[in-house]
N, C-alpha and C. Protein backbone atom coordinates (compact mmCIF):
# COMPACT_ATOMS: atom_id res chain seq x y z
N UNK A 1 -63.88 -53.55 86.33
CA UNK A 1 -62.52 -53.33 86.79
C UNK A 1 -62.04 -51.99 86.25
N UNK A 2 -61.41 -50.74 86.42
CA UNK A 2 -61.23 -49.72 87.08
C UNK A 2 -59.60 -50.26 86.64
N UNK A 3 -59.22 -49.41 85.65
CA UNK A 3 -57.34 -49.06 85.27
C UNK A 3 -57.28 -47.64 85.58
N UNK A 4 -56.26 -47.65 86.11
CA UNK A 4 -55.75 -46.63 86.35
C UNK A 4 -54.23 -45.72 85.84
N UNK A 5 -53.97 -44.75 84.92
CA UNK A 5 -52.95 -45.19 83.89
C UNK A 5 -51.48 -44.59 84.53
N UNK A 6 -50.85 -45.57 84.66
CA UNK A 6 -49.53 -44.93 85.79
C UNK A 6 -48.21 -44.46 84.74
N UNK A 7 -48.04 -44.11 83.68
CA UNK A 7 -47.87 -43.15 83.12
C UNK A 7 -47.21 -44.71 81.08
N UNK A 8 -47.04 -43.55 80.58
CA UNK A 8 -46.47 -44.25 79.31
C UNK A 8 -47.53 -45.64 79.27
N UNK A 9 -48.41 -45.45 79.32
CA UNK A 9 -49.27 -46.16 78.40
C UNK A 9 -49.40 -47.66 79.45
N UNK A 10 -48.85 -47.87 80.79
CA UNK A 10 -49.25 -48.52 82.06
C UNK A 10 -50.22 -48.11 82.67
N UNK A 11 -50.64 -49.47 82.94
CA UNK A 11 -51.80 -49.52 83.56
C UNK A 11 -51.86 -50.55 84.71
N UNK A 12 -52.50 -49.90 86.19
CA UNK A 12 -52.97 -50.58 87.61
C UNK A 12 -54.21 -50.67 87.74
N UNK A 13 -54.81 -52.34 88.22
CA UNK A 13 -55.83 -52.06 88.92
C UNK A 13 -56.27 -51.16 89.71
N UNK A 14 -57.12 -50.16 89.95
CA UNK A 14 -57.54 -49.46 91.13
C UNK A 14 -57.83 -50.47 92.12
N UNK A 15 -58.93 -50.86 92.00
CA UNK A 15 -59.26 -51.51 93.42
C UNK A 15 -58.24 -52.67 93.88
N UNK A 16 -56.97 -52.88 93.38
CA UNK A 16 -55.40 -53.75 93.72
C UNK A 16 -54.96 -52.62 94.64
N UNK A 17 -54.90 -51.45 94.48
CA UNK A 17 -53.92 -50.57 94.95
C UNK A 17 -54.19 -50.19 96.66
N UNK A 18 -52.63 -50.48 97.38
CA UNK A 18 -53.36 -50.14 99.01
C UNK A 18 -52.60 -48.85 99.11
N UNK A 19 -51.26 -48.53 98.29
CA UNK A 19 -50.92 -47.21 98.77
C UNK A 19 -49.76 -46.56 97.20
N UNK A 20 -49.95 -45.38 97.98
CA UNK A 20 -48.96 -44.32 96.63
C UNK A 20 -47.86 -43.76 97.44
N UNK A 21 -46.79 -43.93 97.34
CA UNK A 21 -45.73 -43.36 98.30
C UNK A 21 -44.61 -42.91 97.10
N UNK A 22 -44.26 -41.96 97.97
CA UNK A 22 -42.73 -41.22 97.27
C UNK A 22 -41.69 -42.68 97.75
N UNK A 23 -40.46 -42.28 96.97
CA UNK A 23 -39.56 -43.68 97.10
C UNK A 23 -38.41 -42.75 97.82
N UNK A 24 -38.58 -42.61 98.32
CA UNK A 24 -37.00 -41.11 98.65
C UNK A 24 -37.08 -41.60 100.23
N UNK A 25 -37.84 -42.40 101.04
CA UNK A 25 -37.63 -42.62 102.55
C UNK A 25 -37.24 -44.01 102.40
N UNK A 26 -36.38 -44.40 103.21
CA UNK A 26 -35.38 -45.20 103.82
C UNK A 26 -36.55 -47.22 103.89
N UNK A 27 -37.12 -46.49 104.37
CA UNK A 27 -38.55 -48.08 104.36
C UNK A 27 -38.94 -48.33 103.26
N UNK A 28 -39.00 -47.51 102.61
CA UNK A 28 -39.62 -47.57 100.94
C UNK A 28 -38.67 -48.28 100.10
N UNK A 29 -37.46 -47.38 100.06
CA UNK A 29 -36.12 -48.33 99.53
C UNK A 29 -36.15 -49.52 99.81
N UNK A 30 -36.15 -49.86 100.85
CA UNK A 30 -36.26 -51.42 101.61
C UNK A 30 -37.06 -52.08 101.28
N UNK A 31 -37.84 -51.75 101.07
CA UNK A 31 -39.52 -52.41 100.64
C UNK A 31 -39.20 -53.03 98.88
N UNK A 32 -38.70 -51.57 98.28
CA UNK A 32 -38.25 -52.18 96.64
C UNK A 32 -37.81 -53.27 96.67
N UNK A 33 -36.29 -52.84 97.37
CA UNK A 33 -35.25 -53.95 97.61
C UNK A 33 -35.76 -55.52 97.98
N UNK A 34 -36.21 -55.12 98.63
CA UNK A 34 -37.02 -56.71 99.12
C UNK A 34 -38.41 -57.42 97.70
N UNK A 35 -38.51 -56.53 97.58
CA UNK A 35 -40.05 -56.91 96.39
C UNK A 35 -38.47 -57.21 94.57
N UNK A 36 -37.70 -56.47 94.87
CA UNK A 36 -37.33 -57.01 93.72
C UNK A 36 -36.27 -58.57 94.09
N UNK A 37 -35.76 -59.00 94.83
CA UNK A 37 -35.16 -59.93 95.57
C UNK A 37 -36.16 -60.99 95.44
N UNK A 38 -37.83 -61.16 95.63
CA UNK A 38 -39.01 -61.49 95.44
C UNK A 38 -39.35 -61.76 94.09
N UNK A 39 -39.25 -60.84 93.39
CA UNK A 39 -39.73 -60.98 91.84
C UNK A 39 -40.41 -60.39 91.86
N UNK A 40 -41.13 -59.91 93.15
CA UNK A 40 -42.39 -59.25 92.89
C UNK A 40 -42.66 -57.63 92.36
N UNK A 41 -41.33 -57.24 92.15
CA UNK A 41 -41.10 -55.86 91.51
C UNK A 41 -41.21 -55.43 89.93
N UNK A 42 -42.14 -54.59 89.29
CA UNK A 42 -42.59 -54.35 88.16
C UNK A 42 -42.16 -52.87 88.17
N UNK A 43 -41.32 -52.89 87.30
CA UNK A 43 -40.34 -51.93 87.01
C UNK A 43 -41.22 -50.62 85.65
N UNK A 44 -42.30 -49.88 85.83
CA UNK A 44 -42.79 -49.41 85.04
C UNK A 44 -42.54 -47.92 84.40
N UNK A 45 -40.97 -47.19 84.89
CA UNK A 45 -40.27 -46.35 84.67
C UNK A 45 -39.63 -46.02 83.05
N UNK A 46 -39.78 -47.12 82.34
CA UNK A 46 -39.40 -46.44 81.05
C UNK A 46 -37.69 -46.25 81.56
N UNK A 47 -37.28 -46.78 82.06
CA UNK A 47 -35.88 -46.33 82.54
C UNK A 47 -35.66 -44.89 82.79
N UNK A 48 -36.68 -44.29 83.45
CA UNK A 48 -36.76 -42.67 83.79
C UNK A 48 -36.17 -42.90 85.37
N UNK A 49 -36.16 -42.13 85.83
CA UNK A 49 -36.34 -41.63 87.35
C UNK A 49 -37.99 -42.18 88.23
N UNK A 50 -37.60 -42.95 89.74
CA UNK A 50 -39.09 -43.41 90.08
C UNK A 50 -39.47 -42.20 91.13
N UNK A 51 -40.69 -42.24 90.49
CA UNK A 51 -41.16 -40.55 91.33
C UNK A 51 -42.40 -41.38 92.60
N UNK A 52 -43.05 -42.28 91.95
CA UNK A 52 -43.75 -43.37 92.72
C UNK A 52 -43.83 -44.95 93.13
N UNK A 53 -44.21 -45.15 94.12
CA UNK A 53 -44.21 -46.70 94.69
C UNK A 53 -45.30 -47.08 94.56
N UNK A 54 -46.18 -48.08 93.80
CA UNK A 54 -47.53 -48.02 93.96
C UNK A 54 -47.48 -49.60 94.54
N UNK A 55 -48.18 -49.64 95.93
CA UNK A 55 -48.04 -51.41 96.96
C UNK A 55 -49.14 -51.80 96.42
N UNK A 56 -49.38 -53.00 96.30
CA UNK A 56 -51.14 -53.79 95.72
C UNK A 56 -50.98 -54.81 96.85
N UNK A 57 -52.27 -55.33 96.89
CA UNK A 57 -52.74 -55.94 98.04
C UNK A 57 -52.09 -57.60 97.98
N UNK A 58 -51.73 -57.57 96.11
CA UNK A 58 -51.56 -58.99 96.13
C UNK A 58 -49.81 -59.04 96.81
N UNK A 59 -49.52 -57.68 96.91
CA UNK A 59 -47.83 -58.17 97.65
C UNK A 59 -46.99 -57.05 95.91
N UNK A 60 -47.03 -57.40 95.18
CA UNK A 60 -46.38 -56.75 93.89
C UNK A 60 -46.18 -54.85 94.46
N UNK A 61 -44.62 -54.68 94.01
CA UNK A 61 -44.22 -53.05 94.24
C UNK A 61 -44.52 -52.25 93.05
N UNK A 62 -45.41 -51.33 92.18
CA UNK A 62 -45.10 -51.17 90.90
C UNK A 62 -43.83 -49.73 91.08
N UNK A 63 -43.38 -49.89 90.18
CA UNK A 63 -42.65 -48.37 90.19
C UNK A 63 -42.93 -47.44 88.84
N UNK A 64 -43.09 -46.13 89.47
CA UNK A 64 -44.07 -45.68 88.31
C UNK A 64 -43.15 -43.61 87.89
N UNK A 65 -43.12 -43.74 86.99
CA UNK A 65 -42.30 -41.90 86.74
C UNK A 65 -42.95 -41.00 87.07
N UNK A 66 -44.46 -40.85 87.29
CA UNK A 66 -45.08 -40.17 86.99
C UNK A 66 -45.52 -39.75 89.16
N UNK A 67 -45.34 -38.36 89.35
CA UNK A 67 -45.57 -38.12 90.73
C UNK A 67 -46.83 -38.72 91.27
N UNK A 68 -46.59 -39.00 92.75
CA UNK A 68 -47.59 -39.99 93.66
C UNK A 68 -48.85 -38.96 93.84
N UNK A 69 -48.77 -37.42 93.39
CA UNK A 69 -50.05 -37.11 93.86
C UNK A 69 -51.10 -37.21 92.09
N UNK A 70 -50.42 -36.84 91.49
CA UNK A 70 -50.54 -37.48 90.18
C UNK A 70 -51.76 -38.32 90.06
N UNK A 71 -50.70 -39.77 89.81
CA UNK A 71 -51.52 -41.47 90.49
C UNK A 71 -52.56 -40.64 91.45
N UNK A 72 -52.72 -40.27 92.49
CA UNK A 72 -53.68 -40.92 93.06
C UNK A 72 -54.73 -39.96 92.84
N UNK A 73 -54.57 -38.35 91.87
CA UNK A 73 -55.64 -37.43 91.48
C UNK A 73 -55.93 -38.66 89.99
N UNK A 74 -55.61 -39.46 89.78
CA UNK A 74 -55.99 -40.32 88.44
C UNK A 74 -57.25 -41.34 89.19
N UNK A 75 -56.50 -41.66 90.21
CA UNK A 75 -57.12 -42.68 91.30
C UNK A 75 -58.88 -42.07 92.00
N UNK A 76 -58.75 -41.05 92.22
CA UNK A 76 -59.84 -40.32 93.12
C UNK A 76 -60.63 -39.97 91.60
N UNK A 77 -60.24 -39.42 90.55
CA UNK A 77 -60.72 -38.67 89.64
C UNK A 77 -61.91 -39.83 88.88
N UNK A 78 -61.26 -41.05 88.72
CA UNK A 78 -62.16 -42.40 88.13
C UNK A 78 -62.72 -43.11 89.32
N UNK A 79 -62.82 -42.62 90.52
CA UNK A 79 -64.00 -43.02 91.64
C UNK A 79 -65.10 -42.16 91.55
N UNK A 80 -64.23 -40.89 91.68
CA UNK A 80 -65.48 -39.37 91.21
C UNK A 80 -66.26 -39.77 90.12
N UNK A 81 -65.92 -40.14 89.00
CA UNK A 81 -66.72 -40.24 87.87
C UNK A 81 -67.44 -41.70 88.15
N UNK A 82 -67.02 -42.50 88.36
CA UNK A 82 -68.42 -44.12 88.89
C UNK A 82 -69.06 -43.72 89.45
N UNK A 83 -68.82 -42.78 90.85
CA UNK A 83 -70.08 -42.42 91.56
C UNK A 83 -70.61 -41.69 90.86
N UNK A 84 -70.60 -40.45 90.18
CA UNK A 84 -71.37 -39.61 89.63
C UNK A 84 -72.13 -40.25 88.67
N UNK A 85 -71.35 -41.00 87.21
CA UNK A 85 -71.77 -41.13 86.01
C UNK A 85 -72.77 -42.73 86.29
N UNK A 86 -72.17 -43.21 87.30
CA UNK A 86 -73.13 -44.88 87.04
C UNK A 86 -72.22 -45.76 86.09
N UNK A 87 -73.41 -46.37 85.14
CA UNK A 87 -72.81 -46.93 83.82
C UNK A 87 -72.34 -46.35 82.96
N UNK A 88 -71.13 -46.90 82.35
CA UNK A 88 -70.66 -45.33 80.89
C UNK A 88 -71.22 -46.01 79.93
N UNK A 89 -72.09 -46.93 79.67
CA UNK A 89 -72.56 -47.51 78.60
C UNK A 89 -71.14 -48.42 77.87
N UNK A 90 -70.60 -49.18 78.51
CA UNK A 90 -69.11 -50.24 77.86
C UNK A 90 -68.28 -49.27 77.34
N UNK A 91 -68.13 -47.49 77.52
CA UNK A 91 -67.24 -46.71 76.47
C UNK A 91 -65.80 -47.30 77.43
């Protein structure tokens, strides 16, 4: 299993994650709104400003400070390295 660190010391499954979106469009808002109404909203801002939306497959919204291209150069960067490296030996 593959963490991915969405900033201040949080952490996402990678292979949970279906998308990285800015929160600043009108559907996105809605989407919070509805996931926190749900419960299903995980508030991972540090009480900062949310710069990202991260959706998981199980339904959960995370909200994250740290910018969406960010997350997902964290995201691509620990796929790059499994394919390349293989096993890291349990490091």
């Amino acid at each position: 299993m593959r963490l991915i660190n969405i900033g201040y010391g949080n952490m996402v499954s990678a292979g949970r994650v279906i998308a990285i979106v800015s929160p600043d469009s009108a559907p996105i808002k809605r989407i919070v709104a509805d996931s926190r109404d749900k419960c299903t909203l995980i508030d991972a801002t540090y009480g900062r400003r949310t710069r990202a939306v991260i959706i998981t497959d199980s339904g959960h919204v995370v909200l994250s400070a740290i910018q969406p291209e960010t997350v997902a150069g964290r995201l691509s960067a620990k796929g790059e390295g499994e394919k390349e490296g293989g096993d890291d030996g349990g490091r």
